[in-house]
C-alpha atoms as a PDB file:
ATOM      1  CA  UNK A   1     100.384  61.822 100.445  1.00  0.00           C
ATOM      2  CA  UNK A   2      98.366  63.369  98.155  1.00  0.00           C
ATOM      3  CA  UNK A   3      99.291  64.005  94.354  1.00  0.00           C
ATOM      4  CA  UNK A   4     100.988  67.624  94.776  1.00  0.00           C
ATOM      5  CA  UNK A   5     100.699  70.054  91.701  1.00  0.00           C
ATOM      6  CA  UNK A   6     103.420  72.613  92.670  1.00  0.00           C
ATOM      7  CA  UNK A   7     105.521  69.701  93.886  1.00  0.00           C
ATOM      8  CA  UNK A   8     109.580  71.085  94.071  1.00  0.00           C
ATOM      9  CA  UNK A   9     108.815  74.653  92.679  1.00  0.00           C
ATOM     10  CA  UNK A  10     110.453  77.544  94.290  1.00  0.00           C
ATOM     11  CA  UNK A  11     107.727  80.217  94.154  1.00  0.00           C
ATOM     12  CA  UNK A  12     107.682  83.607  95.415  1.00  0.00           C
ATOM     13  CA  UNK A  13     104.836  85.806  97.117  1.00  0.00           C
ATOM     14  CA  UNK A  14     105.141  89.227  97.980  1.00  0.00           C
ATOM     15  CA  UNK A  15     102.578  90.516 100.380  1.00  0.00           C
ATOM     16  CA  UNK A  16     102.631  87.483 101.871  1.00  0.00           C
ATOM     17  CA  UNK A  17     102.473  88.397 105.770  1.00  0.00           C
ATOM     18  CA  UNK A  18      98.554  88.772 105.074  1.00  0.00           C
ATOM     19  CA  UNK A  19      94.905  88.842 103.540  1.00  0.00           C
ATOM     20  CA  UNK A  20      95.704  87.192  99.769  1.00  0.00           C
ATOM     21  CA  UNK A  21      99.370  86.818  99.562  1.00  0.00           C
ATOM     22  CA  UNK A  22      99.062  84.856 103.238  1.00  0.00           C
ATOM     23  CA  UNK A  23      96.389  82.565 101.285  1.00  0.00           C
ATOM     24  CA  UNK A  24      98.383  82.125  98.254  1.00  0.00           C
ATOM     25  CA  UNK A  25     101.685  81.279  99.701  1.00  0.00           C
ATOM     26  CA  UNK A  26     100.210  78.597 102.640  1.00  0.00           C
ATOM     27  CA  UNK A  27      98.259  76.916  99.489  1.00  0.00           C
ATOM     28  CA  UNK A  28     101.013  76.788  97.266  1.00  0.00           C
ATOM     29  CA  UNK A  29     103.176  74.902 100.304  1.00  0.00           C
ATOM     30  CA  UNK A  30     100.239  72.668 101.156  1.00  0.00           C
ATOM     31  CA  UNK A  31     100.839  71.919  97.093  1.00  0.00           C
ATOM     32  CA  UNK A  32     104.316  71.208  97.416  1.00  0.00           C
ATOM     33  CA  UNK A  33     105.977  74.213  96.670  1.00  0.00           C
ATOM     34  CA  UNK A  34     109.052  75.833  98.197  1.00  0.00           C
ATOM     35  CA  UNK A  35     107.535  79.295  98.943  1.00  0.00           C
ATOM     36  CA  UNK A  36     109.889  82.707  99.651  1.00  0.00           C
ATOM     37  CA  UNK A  37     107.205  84.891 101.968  1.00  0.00           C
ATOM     38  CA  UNK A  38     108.171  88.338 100.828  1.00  0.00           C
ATOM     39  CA  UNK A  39     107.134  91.541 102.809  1.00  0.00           C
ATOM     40  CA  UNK A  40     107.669  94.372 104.641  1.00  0.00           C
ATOM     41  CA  UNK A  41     107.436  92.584 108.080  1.00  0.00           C
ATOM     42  CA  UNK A  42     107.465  88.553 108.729  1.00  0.00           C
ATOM     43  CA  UNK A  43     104.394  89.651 111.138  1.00  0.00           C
ATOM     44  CA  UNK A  44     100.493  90.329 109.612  1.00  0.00           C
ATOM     45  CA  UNK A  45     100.097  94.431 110.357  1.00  0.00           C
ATOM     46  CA  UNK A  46      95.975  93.041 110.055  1.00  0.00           C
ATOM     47  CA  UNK A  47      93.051  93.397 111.986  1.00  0.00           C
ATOM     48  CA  UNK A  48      92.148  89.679 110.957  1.00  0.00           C
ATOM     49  CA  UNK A  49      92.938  88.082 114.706  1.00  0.00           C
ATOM     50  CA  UNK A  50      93.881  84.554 113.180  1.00  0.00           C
ATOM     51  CA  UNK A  51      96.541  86.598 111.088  1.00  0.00           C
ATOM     52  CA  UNK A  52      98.053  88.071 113.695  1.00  0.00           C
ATOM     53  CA  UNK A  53      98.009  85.430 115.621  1.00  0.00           C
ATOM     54  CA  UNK A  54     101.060  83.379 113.910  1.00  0.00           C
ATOM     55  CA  UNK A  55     103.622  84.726 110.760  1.00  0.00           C
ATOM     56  CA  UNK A  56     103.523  83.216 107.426  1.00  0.00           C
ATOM     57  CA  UNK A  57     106.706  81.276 108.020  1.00  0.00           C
ATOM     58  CA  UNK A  58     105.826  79.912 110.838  1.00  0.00           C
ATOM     59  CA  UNK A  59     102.668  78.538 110.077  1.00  0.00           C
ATOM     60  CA  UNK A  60     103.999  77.079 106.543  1.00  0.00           C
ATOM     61  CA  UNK A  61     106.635  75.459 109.147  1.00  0.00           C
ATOM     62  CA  UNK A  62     104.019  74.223 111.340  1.00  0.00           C
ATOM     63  CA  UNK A  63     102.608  72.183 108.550  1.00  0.00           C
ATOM     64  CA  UNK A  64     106.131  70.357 107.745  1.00  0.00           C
ATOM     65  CA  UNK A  65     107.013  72.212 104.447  1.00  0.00           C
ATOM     66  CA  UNK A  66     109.961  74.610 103.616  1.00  0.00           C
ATOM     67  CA  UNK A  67     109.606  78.748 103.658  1.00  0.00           C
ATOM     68  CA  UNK A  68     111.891  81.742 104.508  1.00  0.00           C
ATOM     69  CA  UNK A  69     110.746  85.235 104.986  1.00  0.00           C
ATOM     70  CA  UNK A  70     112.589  87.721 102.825  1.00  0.00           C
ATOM     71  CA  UNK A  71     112.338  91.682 103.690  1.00  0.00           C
ATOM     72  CA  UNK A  72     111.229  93.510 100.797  1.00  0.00           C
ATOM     73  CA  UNK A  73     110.015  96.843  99.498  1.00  0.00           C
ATOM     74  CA  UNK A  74     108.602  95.674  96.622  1.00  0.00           C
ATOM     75  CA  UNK A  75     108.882  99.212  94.865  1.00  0.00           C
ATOM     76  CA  UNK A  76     112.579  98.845  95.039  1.00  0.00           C
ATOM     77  CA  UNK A  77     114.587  97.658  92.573  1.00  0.00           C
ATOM     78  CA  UNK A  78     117.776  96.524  94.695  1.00  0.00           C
ATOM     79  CA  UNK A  79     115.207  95.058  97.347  1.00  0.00           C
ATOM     80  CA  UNK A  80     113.584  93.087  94.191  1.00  0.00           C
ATOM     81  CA  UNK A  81     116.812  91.765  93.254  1.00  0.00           C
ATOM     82  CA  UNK A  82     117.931  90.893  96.548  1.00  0.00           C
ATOM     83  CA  UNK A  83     114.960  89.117  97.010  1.00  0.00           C
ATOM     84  CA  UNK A  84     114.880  86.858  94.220  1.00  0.00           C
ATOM     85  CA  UNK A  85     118.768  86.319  94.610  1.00  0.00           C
ATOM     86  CA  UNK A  86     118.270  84.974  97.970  1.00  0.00           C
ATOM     87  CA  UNK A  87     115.444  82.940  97.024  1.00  0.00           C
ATOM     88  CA  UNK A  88     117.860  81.222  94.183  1.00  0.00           C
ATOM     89  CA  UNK A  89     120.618  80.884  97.195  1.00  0.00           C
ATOM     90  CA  UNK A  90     118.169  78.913  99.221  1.00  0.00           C
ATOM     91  CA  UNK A  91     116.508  76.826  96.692  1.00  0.00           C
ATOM     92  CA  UNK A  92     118.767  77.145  93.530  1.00  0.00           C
ATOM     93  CA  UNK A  93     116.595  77.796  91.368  1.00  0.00           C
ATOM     94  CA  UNK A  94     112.991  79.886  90.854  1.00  0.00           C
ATOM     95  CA  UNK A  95     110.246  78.553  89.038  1.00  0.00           C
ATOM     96  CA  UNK A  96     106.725  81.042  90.318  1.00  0.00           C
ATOM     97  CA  UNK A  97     106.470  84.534  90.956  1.00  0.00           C
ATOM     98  CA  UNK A  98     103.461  86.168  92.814  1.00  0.00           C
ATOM     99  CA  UNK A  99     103.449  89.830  92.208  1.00  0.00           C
ATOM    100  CA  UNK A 100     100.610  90.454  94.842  1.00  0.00           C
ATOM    101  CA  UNK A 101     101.964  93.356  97.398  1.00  0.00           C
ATOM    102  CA  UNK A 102      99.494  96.269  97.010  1.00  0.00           C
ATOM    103  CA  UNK A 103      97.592  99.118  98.655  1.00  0.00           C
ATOM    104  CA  UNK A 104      94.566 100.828  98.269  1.00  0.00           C
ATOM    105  CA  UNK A 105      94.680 104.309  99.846  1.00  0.00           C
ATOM    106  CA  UNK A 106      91.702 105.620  98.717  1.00  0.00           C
ATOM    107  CA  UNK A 107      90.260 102.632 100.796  1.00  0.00           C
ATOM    108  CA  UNK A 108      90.837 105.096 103.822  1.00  0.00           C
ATOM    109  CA  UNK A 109      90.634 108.657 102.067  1.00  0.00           C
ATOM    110  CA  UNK A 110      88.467 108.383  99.036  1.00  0.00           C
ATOM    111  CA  UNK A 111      88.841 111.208  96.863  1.00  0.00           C
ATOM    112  CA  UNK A 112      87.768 111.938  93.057  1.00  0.00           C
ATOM    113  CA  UNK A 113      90.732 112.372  90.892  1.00  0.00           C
ATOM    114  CA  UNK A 114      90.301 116.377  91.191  1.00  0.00           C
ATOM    115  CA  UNK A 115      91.562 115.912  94.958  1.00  0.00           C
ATOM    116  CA  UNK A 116      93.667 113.477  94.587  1.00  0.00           C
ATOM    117  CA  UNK A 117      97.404 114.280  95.768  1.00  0.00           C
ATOM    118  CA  UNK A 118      99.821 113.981  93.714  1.00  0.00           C
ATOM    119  CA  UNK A 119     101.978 111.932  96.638  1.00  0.00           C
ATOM    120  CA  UNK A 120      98.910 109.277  96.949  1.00  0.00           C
ATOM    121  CA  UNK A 121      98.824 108.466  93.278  1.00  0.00           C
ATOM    122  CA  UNK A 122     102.573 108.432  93.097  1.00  0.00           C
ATOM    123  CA  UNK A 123     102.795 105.632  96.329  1.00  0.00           C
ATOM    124  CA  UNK A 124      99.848 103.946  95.026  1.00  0.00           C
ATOM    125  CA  UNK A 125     101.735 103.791  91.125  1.00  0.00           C
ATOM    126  CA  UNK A 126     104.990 102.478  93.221  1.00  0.00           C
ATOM    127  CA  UNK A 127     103.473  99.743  95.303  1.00  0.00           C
ATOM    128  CA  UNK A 128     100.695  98.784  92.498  1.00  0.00           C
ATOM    129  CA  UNK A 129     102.446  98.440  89.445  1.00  0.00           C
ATOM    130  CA  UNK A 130     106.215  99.377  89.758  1.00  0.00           C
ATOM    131  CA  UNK A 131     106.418  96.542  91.914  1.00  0.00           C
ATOM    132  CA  UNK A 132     104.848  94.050  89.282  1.00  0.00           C
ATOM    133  CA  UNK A 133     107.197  95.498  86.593  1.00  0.00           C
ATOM    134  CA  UNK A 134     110.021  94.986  88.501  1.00  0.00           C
ATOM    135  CA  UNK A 135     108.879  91.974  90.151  1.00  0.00           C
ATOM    136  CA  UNK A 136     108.411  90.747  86.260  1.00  0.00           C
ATOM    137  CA  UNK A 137     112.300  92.004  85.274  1.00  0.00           C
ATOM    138  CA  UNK A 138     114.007  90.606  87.790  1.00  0.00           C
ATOM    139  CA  UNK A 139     111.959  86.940  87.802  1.00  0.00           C
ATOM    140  CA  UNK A 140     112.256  86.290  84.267  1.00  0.00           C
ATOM    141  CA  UNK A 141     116.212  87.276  84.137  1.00  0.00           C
ATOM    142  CA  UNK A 142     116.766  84.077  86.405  1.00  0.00           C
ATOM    143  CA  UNK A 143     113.716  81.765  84.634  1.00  0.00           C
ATOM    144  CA  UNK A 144     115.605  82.805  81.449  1.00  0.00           C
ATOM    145  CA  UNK A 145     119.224  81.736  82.903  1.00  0.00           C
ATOM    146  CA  UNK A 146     118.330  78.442  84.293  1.00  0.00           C
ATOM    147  CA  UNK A 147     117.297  75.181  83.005  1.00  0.00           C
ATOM    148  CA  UNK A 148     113.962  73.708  82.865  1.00  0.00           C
ATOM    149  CA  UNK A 149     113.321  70.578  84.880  1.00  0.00           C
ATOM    150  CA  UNK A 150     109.707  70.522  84.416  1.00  0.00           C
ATOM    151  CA  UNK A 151     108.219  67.335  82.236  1.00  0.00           C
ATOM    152  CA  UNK A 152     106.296  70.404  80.605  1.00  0.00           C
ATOM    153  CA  UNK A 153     109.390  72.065  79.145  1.00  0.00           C
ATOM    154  CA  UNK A 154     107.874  75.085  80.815  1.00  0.00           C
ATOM    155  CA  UNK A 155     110.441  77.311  82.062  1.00  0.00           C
ATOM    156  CA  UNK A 156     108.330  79.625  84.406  1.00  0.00           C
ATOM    157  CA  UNK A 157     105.101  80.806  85.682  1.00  0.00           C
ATOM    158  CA  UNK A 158     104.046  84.355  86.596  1.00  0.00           C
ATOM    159  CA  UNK A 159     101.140  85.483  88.370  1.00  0.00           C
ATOM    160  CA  UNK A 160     100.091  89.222  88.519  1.00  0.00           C
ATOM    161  CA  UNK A 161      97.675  90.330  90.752  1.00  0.00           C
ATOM    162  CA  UNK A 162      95.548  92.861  89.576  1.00  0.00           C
ATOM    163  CA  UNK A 163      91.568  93.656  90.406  1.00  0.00           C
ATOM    164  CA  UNK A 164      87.779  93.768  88.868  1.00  0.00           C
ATOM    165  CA  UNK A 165      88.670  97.467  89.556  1.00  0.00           C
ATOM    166  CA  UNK A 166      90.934  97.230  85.874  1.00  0.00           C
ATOM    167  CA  UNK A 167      88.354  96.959  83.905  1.00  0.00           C
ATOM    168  CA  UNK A 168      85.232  98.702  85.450  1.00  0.00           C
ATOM    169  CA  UNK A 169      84.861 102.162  87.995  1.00  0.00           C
ATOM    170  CA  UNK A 170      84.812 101.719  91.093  1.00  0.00           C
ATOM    171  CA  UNK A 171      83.966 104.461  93.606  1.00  0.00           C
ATOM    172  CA  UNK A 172      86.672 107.661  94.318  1.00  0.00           C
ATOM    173  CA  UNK A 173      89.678 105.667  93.843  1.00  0.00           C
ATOM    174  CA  UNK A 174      91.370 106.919  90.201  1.00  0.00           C
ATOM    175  CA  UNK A 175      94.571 105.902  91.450  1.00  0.00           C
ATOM    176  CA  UNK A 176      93.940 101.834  92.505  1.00  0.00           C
ATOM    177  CA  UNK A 177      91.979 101.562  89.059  1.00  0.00           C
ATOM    178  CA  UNK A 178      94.676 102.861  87.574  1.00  0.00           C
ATOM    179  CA  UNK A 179      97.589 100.983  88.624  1.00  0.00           C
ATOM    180  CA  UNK A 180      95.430  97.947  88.708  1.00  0.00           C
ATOM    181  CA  UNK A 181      94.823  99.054  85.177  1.00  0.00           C
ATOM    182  CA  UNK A 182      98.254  98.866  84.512  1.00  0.00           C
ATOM    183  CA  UNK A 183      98.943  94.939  85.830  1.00  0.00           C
ATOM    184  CA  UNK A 184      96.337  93.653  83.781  1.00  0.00           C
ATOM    185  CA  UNK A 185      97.841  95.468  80.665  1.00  0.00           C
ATOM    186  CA  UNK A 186     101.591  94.972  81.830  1.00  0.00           C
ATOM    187  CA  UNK A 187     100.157  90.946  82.213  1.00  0.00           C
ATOM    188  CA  UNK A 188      99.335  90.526  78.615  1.00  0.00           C
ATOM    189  CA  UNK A 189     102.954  91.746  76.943  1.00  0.00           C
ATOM    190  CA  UNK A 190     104.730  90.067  79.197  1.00  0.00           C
ATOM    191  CA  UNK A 191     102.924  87.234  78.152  1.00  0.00           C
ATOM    192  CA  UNK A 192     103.340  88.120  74.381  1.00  0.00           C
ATOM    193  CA  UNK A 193     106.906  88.664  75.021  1.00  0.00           C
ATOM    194  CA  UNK A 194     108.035  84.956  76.842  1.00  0.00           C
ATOM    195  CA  UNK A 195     105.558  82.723  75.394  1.00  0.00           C
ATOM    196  CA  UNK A 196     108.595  81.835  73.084  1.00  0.00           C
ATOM    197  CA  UNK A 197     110.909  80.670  76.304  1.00  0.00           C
ATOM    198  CA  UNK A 198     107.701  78.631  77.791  1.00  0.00           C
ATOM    199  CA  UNK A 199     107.147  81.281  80.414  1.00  0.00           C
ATOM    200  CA  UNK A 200     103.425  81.712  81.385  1.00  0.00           C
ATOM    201  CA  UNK A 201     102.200  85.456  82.692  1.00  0.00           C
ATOM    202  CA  UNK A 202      98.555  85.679  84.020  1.00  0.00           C
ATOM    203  CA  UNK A 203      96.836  87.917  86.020  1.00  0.00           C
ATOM    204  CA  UNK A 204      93.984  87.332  88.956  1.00  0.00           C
ATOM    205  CA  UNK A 205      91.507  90.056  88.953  1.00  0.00           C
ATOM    206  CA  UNK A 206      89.438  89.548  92.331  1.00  0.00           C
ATOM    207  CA  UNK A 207      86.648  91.241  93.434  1.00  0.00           C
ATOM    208  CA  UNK A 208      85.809  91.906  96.826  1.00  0.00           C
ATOM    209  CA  UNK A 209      87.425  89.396  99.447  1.00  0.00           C
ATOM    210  CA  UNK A 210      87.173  89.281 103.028  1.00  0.00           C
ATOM    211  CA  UNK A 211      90.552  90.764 104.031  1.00  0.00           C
ATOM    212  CA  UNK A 212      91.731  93.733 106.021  1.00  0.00           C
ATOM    213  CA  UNK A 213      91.154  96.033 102.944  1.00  0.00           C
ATOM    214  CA  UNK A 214      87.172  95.102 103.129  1.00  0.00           C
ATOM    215  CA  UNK A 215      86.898  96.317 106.533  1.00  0.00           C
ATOM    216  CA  UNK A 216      88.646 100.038 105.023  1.00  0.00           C
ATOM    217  CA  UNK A 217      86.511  99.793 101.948  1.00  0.00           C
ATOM    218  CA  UNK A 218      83.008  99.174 103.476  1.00  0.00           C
ATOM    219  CA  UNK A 219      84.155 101.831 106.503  1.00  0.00           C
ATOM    220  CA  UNK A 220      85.136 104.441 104.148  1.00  0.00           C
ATOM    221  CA  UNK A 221      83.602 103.597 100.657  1.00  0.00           C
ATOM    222  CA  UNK A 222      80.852 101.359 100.594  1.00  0.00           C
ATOM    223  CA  UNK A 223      78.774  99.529 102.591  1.00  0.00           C
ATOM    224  CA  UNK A 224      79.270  96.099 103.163  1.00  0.00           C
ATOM    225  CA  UNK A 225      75.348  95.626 102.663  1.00  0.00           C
ATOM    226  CA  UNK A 226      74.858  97.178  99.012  1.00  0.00           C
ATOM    227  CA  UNK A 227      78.511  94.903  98.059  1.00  0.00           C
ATOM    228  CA  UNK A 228      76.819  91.919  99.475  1.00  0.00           C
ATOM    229  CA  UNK A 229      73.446  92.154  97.343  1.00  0.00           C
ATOM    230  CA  UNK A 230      75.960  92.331  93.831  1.00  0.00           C
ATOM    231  CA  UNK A 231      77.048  89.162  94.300  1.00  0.00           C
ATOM    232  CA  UNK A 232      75.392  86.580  92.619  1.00  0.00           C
ATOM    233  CA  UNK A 233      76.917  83.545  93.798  1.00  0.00           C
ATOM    234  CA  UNK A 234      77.191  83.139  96.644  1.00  0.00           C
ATOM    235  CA  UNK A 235      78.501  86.585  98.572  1.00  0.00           C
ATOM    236  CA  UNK A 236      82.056  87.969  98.825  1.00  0.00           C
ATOM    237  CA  UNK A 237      85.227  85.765  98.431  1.00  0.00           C
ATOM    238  CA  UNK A 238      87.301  84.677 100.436  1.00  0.00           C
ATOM    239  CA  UNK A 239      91.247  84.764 100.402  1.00  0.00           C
ATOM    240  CA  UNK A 240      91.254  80.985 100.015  1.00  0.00           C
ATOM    241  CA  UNK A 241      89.363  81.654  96.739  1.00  0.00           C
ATOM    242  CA  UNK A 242      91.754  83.641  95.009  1.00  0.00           C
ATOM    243  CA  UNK A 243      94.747  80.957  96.108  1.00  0.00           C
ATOM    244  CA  UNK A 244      92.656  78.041  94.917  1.00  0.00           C
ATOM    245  CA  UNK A 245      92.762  79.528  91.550  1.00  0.00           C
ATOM    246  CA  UNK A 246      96.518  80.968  91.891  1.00  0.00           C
ATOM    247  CA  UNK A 247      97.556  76.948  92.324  1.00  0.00           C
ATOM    248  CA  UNK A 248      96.229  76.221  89.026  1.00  0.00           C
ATOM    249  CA  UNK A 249      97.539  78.930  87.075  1.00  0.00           C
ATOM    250  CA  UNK A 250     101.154  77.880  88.552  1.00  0.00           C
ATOM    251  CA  UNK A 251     100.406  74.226  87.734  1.00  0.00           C
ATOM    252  CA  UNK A 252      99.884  71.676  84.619  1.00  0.00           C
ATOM    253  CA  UNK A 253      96.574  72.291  84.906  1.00  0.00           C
ATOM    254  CA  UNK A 254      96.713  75.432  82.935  1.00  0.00           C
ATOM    255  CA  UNK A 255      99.264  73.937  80.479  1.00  0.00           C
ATOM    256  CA  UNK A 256      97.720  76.616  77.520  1.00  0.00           C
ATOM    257  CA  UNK A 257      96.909  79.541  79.691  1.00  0.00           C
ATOM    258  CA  UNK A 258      98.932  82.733  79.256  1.00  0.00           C
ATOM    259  CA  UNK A 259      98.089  86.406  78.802  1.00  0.00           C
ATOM    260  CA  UNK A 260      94.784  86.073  80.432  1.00  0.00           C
ATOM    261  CA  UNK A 261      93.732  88.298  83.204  1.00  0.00           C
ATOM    262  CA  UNK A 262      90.712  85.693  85.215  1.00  0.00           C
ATOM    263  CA  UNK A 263      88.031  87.390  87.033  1.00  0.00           C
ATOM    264  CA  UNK A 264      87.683  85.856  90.310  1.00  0.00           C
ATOM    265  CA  UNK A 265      84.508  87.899  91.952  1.00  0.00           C
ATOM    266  CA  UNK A 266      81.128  85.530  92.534  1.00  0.00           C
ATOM    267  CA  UNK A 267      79.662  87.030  89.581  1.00  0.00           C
ATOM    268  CA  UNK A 268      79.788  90.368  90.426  1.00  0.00           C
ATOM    269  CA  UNK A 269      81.039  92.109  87.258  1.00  0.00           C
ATOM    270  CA  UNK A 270      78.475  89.460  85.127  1.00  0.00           C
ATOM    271  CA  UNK A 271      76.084  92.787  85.908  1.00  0.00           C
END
């Protein structure tokens, strides 16, 4: 077998029935990782066939390595708890968080901030960046509480996912810039905070992948053609792309890396 970097961590994904978090949590197995598969449903709601075609679980399963699905609202606190409480039950211990779970509704009814409801930025604000503050409290309560085993000394990892659409405008959607706005902010005190108790927090901005919310944003926003000539290197991303670099962040391999927020997007904010 090949040398595994996540080998024996218990890690945690919400969102991880599809698109990124589906990516994230088979690559961390495939690593060595125990993975929790947190989500609304076990089952992709996607338009991607090969998503729907088998859960999360099951396919981590398939490939001889150990999962369990947890139901979560991620913009609850009890369902937060719960979830990292069972994932400590299972595994004993938790060593990786992904706070990925998010939603774009603006993807499907773009509006300027003027005519945006006040319900839309308020579900957005819940799903977007409640979820990685809470997803943040109730992860580092247990890394705090337990014992490192790691060689490193490190004591936890913490991975925030947040978007290209932090840090420049994108088109009629003040509420996803905004709560993505907030994770990449939220990302860097944590990481002030724990640094002291060996606890890494980093954020992953991507740019545009190919997942279920492309097909909503080139249908509704902008076409896939003018995204595809802003990318320098190569075209858009794919979900593999964003868990290629989630593995290292969890890993040894980014031993001195905290408080960054790592854009992820073929080049397309170098512009």
């Amino acid at each position: 077998m090949s040398f595994q970097r996540l080998a024996n961590k218990v890690a945690i994904v919400t969102g991880a029935s599809s698109g990124l978090g589906r990516a994230i949590a088979t690559a961390y197995s495939r690593e060595g990782a125990h993975v929790v598969c947190a989500d609304l449903t076990p089952s992709a709601r996607s338009t991607v066939p090969k998503e729907a075609a088998i859960d999360t679980v099951d396919l981590i399963h398939q490939n001889g390595r150990r999962a369990i699905f947890v139901k979560t609202d991620v913009g609850d606190a009890k369902a937060i708890e719960h979830m990292v409480n069972t994932a400590v039950a299972e595994f004993r211990r938790l060593d990786i968080i992904v706070n990925n779970a998010g939603v774009s509704l603006e993807s499907r009814f773009p509006n300027p901030i003027h005519t945006t409801s006040e319900q839309a930025w308020d579900e957005t604000m819940r799903v977007n960046a409640r979820s990685v503050f809470l997803g943040c409290k109730y992860a580092l309560a247990q890394m705090l509480k337990q014992d490192s085993v790691h060689p490193s000394g490190d004591k936890g990892w913490i991975i925030n996912i947040s978007s290209i659409m932090a840090s420049i405008a994108g088109n009629d959607n003040p509420s996803y810039c905004a709560s993505k706005g907030a994770v990449s902010s939220l990302t860097r005190q944590v990481a002030l905070d724990y640094a002291k108790y060996r606890i890494h927090c980093n954020a992953i901005c991507p740019g545009y992948t190919q997942t279920a919310l492309l097909l909503e944003t080139t249908s509704n926003l902008t076409p896939i053609e003018d995204i595809q000539r802003r990318h320098p290197f190569g075209g858009i991303g794919k979900p593999e792309d964003i868990a290629r670099f989630a593995v290292v962040l969890a890993s040894d391999d980014a031993a001195l890396v905290t408080g960054a927020c790592h854009i992820v997007d073929g080049g397309y904010t170098a512009r």
